[in-house]
Protein backbone atom coordinates (compact mmCIF):
# COMPACT_ATOMS: atom_id res chain seq x y z
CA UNK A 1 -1.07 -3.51 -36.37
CA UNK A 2 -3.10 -1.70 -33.73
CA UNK A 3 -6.60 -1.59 -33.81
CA UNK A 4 -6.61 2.02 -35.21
CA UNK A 5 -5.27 0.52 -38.30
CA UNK A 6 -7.64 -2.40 -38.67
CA UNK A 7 -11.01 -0.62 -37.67
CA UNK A 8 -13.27 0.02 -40.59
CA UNK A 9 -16.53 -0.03 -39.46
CA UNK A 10 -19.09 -2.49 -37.20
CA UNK A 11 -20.86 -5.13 -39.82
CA UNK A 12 -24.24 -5.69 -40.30
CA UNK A 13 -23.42 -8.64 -37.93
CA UNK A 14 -23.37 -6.40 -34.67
CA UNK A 15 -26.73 -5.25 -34.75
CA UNK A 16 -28.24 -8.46 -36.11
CA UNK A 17 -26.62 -9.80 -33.29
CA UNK A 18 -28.22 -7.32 -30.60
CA UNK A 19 -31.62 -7.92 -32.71
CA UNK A 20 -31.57 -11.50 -32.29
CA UNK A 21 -30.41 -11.13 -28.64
CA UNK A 22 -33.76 -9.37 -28.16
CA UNK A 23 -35.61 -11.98 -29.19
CA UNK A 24 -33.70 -14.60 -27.21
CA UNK A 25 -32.69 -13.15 -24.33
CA UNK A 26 -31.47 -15.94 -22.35
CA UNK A 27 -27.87 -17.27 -20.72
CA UNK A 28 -29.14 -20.58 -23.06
CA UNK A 29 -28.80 -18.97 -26.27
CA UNK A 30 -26.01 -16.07 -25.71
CA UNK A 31 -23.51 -19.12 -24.57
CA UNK A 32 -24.70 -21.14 -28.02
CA UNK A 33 -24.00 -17.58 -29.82
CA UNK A 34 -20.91 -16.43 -27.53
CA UNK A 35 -18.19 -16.88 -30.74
CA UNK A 36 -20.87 -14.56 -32.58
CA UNK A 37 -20.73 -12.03 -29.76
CA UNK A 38 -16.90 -12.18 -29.44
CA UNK A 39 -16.55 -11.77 -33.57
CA UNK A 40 -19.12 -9.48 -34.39
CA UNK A 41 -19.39 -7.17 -31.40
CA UNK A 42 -16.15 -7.60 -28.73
CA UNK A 43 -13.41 -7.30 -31.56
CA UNK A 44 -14.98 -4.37 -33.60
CA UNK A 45 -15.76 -2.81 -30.59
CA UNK A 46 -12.61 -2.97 -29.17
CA UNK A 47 -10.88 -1.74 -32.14
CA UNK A 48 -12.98 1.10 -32.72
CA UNK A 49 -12.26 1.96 -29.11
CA UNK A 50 -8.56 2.50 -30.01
CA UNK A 51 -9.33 4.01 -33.70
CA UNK A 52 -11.52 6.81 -32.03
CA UNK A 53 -9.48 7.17 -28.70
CA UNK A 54 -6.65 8.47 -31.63
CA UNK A 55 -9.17 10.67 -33.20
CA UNK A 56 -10.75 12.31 -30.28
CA UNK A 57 -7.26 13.01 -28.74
CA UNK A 58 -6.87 15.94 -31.64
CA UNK A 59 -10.25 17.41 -29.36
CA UNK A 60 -9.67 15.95 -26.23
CA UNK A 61 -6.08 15.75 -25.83
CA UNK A 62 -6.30 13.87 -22.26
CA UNK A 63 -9.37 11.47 -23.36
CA UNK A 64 -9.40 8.35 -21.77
CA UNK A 65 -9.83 5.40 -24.56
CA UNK A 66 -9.53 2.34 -22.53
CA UNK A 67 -10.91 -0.88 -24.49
CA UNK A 68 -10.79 -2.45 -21.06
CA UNK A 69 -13.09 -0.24 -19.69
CA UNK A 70 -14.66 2.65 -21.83
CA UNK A 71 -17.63 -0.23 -23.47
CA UNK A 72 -17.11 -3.35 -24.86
CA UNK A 73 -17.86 -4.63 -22.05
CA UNK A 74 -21.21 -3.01 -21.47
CA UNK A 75 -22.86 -6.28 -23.17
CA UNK A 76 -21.93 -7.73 -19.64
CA UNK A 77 -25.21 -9.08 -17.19
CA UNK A 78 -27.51 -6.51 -16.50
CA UNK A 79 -28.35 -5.57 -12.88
CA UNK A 80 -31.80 -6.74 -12.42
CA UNK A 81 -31.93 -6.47 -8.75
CA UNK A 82 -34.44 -3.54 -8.63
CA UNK A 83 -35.77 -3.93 -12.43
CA UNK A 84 -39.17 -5.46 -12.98
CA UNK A 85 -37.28 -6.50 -16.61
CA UNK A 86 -35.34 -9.33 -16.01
CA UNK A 87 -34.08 -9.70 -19.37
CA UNK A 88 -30.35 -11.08 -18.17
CA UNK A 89 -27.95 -9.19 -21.47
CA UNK A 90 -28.32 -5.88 -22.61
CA UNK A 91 -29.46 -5.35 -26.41
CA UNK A 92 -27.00 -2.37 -27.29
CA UNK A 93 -23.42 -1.76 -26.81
CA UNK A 94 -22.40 1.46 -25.07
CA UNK A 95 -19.27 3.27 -25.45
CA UNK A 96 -18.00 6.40 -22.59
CA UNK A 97 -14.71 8.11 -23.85
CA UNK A 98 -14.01 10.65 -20.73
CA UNK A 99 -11.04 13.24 -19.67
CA UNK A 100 -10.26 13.93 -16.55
CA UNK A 101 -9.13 12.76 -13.05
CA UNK A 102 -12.38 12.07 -11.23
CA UNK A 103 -14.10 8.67 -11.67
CA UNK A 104 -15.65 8.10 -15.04
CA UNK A 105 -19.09 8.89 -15.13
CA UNK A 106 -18.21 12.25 -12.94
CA UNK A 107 -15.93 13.81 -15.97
CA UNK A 108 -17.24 15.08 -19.49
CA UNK A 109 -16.88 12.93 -22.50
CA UNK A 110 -18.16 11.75 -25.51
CA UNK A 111 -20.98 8.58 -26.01
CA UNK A 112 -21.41 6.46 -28.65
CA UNK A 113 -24.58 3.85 -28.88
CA UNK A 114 -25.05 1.28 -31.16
CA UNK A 115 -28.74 -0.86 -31.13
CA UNK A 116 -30.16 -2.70 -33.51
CA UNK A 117 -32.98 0.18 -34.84
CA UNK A 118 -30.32 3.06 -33.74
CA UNK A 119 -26.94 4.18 -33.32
């Protein structure tokens, strides 16, 4: 089974997990919670990167649905270099679904957002 097949929704576990991430915003507690993170937020969000990849191809014929690399991973460290918020996770997950040749964020595509008060 692909993840097209086994994709039926996020829980209410992915954005509890975001809102509690928000409170607790440290590498302390996301290591204590990283088994939550990997059930309720990488697998989901990896398979609804392949279920809508196979949808949007009937708009988008040449969409690019990459679980390696169109969001799951956008939970990753956030650059706080030049950020007076030094919050170390982002509180959302992120998803870019793009056609075309150029580098990503320099094609058209499609964005999905999920947060704990909004998707």
């Amino acid at each position: 089974m692909t993840g097209t097949d086994l994709f039926s929704g996020f829980s209410r576990q992915t954005p509890a997990f975001f809102a509690e991430l928000a409170k607790n915003n440290t590498k302390l507690w996301f290591d204590e919670h990283r088994a939550d993170f990997q059930a309720h937020v990488m697998t989901p969000a990896q398979m609804f990167v392949e279920a809508m990849g196979a949808r949007l191809t009937a708009i988008a014929p040449d969409i690019i649905a990459d679980p390696a690399s169109t969001g799951p991973s956008s939970v990753s460290n956030r650059d706080v270099r030049f950020s007076n918020d030094k919050t170390p996770y982002k509180t959302h997950l992120a998803f870019w679904f793009w056609e075309g040749g150029r580098p990503r964020m320099e094609n058209s595509g499609f964005y999905f957002h999920i947060e704990p008060t909004a998707s």
